[in-house]
N, C-alpha and C. Protein backbone atom coordinates (compact mmCIF):
# COMPACT_ATOMS: atom_id res chain seq x y z
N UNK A 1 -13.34 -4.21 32.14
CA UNK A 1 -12.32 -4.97 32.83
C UNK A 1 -12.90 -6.33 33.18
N UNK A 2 -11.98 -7.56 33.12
CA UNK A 2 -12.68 -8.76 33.69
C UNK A 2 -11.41 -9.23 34.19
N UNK A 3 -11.80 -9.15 35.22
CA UNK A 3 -11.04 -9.67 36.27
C UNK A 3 -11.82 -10.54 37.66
N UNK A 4 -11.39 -11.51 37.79
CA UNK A 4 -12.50 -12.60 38.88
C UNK A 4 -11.11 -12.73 40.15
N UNK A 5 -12.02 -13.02 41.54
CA UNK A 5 -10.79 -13.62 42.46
C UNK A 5 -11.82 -14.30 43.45
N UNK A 6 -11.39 -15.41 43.19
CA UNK A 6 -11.99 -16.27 43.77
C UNK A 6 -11.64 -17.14 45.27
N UNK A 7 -12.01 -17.78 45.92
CA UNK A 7 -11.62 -18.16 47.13
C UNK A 7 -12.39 -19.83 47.44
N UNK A 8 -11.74 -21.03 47.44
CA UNK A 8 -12.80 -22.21 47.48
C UNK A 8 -12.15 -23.29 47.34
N UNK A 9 -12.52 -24.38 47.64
CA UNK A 9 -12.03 -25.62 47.96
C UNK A 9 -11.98 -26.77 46.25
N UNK A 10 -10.70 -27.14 46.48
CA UNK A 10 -10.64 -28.34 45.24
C UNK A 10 -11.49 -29.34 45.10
N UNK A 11 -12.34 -29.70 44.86
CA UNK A 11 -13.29 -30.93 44.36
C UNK A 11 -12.76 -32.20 43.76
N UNK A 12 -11.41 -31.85 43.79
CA UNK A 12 -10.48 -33.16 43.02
C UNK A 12 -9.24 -32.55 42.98
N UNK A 13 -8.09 -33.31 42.85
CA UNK A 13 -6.83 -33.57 42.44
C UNK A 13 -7.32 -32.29 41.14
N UNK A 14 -6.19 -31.71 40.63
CA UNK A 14 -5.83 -31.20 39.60
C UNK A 14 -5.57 -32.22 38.34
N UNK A 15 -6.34 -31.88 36.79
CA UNK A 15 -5.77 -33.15 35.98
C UNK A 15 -5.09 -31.94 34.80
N UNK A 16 -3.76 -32.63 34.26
CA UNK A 16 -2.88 -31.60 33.91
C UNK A 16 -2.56 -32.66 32.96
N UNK A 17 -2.61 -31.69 31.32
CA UNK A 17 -2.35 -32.15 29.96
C UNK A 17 -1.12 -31.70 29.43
N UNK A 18 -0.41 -32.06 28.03
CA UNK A 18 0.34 -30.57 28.21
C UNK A 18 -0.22 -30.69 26.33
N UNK A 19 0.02 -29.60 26.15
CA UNK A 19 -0.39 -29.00 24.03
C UNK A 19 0.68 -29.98 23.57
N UNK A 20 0.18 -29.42 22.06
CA UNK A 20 0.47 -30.38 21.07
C UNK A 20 1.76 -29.39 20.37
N UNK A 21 2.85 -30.18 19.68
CA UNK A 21 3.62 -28.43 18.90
C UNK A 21 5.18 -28.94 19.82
N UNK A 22 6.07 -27.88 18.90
CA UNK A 22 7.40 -28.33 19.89
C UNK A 22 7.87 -27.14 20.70
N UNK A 23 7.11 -26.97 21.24
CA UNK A 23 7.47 -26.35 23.36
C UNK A 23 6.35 -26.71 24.12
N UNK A 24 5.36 -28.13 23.96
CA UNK A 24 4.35 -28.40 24.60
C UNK A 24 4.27 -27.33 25.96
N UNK A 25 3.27 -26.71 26.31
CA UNK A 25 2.63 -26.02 27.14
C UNK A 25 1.70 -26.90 28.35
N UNK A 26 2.50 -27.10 29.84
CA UNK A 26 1.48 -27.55 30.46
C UNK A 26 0.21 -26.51 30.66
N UNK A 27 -1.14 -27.53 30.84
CA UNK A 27 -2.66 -27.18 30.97
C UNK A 27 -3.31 -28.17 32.08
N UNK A 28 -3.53 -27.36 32.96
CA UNK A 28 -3.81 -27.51 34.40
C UNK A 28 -5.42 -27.23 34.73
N UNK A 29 -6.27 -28.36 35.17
CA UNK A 29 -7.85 -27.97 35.37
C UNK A 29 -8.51 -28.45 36.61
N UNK A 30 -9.13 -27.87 37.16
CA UNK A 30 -9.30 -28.33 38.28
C UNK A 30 -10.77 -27.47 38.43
N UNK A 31 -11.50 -27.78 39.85
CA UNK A 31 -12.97 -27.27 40.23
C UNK A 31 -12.72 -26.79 41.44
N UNK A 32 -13.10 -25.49 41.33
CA UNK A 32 -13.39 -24.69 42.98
C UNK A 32 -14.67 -24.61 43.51
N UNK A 33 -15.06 -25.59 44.21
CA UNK A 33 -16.36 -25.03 45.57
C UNK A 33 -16.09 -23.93 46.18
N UNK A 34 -17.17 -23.08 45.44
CA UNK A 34 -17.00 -21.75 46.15
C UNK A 34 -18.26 -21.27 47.17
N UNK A 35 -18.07 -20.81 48.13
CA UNK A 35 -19.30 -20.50 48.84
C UNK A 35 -19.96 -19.14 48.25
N UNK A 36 -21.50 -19.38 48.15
CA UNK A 36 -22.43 -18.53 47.79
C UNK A 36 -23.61 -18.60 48.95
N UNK A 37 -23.74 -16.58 49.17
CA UNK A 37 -24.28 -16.72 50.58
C UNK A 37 -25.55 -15.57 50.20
N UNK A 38 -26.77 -17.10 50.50
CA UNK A 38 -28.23 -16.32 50.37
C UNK A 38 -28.92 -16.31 51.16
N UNK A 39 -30.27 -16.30 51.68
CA UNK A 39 -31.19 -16.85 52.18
C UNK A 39 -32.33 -17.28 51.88
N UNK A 40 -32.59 -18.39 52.06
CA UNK A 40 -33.96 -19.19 50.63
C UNK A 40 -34.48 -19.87 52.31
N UNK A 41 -35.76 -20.05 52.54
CA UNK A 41 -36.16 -20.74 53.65
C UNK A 41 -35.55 -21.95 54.10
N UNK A 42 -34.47 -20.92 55.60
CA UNK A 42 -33.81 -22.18 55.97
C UNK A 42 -32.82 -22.55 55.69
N UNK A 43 -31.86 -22.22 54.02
CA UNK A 43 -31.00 -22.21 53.80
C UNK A 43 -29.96 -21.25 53.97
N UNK A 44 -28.89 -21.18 54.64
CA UNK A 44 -27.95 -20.11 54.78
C UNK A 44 -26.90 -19.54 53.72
N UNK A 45 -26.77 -20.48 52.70
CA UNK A 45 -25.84 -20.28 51.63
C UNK A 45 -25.52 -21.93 50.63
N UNK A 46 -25.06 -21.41 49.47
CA UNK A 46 -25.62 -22.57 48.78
C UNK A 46 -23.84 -22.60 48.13
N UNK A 47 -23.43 -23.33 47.25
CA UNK A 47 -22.36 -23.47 46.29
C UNK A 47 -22.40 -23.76 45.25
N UNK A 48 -21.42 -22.77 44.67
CA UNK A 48 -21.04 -22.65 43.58
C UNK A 48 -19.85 -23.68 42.67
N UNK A 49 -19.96 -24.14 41.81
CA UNK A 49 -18.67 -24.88 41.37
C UNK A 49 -17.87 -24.24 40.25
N UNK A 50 -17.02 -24.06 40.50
CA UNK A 50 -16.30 -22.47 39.78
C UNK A 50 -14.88 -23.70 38.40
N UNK A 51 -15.19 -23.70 37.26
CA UNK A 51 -14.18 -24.87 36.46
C UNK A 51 -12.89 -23.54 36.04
N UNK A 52 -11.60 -23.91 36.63
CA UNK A 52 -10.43 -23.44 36.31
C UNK A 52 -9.71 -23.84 35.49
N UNK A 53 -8.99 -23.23 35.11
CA UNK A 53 -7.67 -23.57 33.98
C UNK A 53 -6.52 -22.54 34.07
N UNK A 54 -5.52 -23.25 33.91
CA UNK A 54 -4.11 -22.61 34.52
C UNK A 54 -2.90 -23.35 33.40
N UNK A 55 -1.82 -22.56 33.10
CA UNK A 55 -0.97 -22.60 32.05
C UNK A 55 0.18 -22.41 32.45
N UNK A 56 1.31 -23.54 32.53
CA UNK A 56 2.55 -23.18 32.25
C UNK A 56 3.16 -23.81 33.47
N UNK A 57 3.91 -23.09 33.93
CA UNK A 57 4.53 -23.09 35.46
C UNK A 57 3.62 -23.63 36.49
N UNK A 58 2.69 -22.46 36.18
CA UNK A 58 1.59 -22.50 37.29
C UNK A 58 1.02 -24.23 37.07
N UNK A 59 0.60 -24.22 35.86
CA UNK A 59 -0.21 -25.50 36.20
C UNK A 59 0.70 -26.81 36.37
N UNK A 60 1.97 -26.90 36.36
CA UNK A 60 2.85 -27.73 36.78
C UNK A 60 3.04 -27.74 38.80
N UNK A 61 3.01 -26.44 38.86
CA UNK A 61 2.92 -26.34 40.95
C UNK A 61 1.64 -26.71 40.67
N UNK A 62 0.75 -26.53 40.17
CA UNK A 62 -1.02 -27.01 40.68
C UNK A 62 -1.62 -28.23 40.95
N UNK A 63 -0.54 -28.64 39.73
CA UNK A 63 -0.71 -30.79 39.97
C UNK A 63 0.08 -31.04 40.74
N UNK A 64 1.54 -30.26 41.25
CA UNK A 64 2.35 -30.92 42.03
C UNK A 64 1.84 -31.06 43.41
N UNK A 65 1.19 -29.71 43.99
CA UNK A 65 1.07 -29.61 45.01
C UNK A 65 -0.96 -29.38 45.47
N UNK A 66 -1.47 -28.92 44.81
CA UNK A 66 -2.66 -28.98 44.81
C UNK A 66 -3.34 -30.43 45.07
N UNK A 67 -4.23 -30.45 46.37
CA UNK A 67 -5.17 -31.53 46.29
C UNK A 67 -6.55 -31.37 46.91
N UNK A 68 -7.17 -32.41 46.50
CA UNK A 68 -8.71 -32.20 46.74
C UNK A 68 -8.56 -31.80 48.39
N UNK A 69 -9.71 -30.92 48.33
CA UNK A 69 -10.09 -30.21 49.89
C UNK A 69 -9.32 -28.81 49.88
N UNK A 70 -8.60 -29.05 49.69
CA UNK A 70 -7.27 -27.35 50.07
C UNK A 70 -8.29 -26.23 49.92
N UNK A 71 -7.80 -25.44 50.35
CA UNK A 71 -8.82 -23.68 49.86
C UNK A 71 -7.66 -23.22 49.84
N UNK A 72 -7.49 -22.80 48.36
CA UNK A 72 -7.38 -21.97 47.38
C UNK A 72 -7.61 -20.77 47.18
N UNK A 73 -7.12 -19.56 46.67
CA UNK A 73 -7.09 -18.37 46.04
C UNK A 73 -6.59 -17.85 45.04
N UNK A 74 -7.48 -17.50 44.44
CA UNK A 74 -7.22 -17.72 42.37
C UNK A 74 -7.14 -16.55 41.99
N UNK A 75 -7.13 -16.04 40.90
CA UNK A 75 -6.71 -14.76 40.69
C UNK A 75 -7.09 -14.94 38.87
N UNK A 76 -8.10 -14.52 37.89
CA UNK A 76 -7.80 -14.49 36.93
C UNK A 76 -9.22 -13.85 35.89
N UNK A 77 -9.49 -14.23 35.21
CA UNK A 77 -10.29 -13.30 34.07
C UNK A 77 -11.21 -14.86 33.52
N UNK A 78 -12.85 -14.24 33.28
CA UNK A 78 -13.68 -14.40 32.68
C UNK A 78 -13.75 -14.88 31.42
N UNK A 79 -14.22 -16.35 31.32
CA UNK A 79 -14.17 -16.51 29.94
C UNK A 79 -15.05 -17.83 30.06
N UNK A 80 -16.05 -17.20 28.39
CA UNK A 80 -17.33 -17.79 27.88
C UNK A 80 -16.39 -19.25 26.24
N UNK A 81 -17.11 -19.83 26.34
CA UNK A 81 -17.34 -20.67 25.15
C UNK A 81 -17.85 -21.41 24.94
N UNK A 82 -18.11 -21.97 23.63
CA UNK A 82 -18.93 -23.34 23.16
C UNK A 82 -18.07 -23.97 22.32
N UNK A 83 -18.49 -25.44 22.29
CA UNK A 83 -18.47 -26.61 21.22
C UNK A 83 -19.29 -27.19 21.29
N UNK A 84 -19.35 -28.48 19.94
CA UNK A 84 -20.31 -28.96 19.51
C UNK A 84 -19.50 -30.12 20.07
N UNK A 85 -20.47 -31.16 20.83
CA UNK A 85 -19.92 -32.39 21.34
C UNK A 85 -20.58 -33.64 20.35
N UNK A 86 -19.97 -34.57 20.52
CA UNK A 86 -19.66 -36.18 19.63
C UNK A 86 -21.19 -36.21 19.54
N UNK A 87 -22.27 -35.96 20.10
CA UNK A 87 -23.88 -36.22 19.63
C UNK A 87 -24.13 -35.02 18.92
N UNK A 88 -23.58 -33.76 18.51
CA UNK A 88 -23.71 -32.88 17.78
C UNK A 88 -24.45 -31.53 18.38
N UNK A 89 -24.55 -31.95 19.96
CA UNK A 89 -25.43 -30.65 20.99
C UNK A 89 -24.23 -29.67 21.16
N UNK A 90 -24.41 -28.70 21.19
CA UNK A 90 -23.64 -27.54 21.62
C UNK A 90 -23.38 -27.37 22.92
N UNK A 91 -22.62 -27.16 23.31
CA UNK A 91 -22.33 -27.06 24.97
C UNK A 91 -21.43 -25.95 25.15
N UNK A 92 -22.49 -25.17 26.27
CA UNK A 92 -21.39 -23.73 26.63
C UNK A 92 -20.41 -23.80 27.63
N UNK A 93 -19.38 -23.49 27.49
CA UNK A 93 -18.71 -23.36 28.91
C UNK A 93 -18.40 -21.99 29.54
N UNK A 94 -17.99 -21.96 30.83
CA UNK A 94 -17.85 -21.21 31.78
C UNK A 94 -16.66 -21.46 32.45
N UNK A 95 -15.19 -20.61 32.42
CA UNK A 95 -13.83 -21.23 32.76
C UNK A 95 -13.36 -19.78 33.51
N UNK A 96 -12.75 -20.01 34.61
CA UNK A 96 -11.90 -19.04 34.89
C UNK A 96 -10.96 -19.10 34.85
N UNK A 97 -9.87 -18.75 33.83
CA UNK A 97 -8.34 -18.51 33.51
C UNK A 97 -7.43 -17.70 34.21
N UNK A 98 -7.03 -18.90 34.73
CA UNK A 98 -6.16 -18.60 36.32
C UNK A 98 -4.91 -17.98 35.68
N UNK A 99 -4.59 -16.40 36.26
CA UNK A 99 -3.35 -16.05 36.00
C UNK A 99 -2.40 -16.16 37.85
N UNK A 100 -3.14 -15.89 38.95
CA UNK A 100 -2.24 -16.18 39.71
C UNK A 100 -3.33 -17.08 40.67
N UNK A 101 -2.44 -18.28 41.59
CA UNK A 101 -2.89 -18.90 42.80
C UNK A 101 -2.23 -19.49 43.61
N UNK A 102 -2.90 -19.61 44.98
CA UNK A 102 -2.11 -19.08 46.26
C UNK A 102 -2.93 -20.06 47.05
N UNK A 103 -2.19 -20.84 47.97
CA UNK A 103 -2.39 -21.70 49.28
C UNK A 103 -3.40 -21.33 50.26
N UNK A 104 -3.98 -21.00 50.60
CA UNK A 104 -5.05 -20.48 51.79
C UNK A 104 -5.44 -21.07 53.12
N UNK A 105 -5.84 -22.78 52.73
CA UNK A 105 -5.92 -23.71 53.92
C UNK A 105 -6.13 -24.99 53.55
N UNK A 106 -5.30 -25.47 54.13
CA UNK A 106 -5.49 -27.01 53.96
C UNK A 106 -6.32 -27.91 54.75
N UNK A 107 -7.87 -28.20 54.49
CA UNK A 107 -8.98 -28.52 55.27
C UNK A 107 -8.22 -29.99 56.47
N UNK A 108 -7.01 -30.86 55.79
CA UNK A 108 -6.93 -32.01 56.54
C UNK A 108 -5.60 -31.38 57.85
N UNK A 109 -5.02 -30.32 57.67
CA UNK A 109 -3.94 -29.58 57.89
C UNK A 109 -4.51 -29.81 59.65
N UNK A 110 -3.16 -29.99 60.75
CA UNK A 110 -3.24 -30.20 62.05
C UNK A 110 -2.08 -29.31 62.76
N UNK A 111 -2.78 -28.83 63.56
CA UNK A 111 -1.98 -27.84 64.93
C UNK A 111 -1.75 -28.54 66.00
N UNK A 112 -0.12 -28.98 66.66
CA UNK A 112 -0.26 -29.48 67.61
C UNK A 112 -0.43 -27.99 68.51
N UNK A 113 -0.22 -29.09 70.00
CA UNK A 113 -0.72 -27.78 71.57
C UNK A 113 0.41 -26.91 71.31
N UNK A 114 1.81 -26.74 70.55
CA UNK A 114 2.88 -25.56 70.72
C UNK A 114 3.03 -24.95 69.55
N UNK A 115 1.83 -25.26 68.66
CA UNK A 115 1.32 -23.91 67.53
C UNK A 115 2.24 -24.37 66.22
N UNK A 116 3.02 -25.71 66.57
CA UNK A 116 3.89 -26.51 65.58
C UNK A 116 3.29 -26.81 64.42
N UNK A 117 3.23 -26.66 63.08
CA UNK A 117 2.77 -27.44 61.86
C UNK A 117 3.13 -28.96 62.17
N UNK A 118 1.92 -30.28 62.06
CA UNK A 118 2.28 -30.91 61.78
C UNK A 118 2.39 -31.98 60.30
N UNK A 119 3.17 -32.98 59.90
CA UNK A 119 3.05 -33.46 59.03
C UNK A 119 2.40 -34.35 58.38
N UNK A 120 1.78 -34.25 57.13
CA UNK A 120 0.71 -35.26 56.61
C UNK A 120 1.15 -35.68 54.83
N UNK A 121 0.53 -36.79 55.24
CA UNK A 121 0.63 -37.61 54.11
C UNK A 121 -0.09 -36.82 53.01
N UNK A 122 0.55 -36.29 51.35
CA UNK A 122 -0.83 -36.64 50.64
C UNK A 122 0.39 -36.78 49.30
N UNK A 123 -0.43 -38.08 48.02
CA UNK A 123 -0.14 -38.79 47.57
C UNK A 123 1.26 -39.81 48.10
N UNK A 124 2.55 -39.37 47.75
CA UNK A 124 3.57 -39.86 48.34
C UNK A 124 5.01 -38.92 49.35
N UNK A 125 4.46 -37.95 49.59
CA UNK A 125 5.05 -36.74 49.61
C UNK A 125 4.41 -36.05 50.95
N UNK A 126 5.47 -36.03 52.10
CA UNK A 126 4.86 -35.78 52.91
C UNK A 126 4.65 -34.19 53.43
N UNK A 127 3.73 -33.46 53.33
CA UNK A 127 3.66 -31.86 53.70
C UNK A 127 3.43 -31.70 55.34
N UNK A 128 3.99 -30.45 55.27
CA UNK A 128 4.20 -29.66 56.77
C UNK A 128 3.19 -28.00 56.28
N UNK A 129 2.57 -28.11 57.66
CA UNK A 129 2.07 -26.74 57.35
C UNK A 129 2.39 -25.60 59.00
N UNK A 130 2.75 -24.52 58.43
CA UNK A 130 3.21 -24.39 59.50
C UNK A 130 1.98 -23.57 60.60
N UNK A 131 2.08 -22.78 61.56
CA UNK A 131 1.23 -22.44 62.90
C UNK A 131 0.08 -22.09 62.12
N UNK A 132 -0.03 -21.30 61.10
CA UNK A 132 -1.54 -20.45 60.89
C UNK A 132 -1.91 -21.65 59.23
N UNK A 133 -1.83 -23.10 59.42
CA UNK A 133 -2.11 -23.77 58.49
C UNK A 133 -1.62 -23.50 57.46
N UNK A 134 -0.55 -22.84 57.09
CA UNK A 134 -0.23 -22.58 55.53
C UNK A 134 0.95 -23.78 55.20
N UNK A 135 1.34 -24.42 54.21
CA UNK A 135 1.89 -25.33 53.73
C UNK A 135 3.03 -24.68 53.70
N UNK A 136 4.29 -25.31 53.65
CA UNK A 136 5.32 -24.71 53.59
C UNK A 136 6.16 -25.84 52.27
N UNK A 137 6.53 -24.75 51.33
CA UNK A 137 6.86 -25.31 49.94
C UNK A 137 8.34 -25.41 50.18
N UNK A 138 9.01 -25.84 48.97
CA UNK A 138 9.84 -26.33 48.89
C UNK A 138 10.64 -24.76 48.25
N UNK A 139 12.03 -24.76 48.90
CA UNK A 139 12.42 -23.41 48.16
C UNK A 139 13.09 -23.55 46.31
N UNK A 140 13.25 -25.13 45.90
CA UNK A 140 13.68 -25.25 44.69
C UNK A 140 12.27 -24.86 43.64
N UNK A 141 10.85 -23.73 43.88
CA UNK A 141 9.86 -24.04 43.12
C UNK A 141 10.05 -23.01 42.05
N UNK A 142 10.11 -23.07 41.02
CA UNK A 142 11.04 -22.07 40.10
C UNK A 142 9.60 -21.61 39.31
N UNK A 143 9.26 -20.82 40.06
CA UNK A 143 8.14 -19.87 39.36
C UNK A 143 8.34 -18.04 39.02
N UNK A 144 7.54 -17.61 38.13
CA UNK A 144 8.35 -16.18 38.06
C UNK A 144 7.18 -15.36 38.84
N UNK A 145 7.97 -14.97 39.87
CA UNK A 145 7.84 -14.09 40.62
C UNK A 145 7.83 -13.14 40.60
N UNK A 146 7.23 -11.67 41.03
CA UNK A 146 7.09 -10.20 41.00
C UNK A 146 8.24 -9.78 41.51
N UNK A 147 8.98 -10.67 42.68
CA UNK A 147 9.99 -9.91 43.21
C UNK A 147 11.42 -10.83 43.69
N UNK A 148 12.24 -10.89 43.76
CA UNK A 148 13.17 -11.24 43.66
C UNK A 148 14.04 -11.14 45.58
């Protein structure tokens, strides 16, 4: 079985391509700082940088609403590869292929004193998160859902 679930903060904006062909497929990539917890003299835990990729729907909400800092919760499966890059070195990669992800906390996100979400700027679009920091989306987000 390979299955990964991950938990960690955006390192950047989401950058979102879409395929080549006639039903172009959006392709959604982004980096999770993930916490990794050791002890090395003095150090309490170190990080991980976890490279994602997400398809379709999903990676259309990921650029819409995803931004650097947020913590995130990913949901998806293990996967190895290589290419040969423009100097002719081989380079492996390491991707986790996001089948589901989910809002967790928004690091810039503010509580007034009556437990109110308040509102913040990010790109042009202003978000509300409500009492326990969670963002509150828009109900037009047309994703397929488990349940109805």
């Amino acid at each position: 079985m390979n299955k990964v679930i991950l938990s960690g903060r955006l390192t950047r904006d989401p950058e979102i391509r879409y395929s080549q062909g006639e039903s172009p497929t959006a392709i959604a990539k982004y980096t999770l700082a993930v916490d990794r917890r050791y002890k090395r003299e003095n150090e309490e835990h170190g990080v991980d940088f976890i490279q994602c990729t997400v398809f379709g729907k999903r990676a259309e909400v990921a650029e819409k609403y995803f931004r650097k800092g947020m913590k995130v919760v990913v949901e998806g499966s293990w996967q190895t590869g290589s290419y040969t890059n423009k100097d002719g070195i081989k380079v492996y990669t390491n991707d986790c292929i996001i089948q589901s992800q989910e809002f967790c906390w928004n690091k810039n996100a503010g509580v007034d004193e009556l437990g109110e979400g308040q509102g913040q700027y990010e790109g042009n679009e202003e978000v509300y998160t409500d009492e326990n920091g969670f963002m509150n989306l828009p109900d037009d987000i047309d994703e397929d859902l488990p349940f109805n």
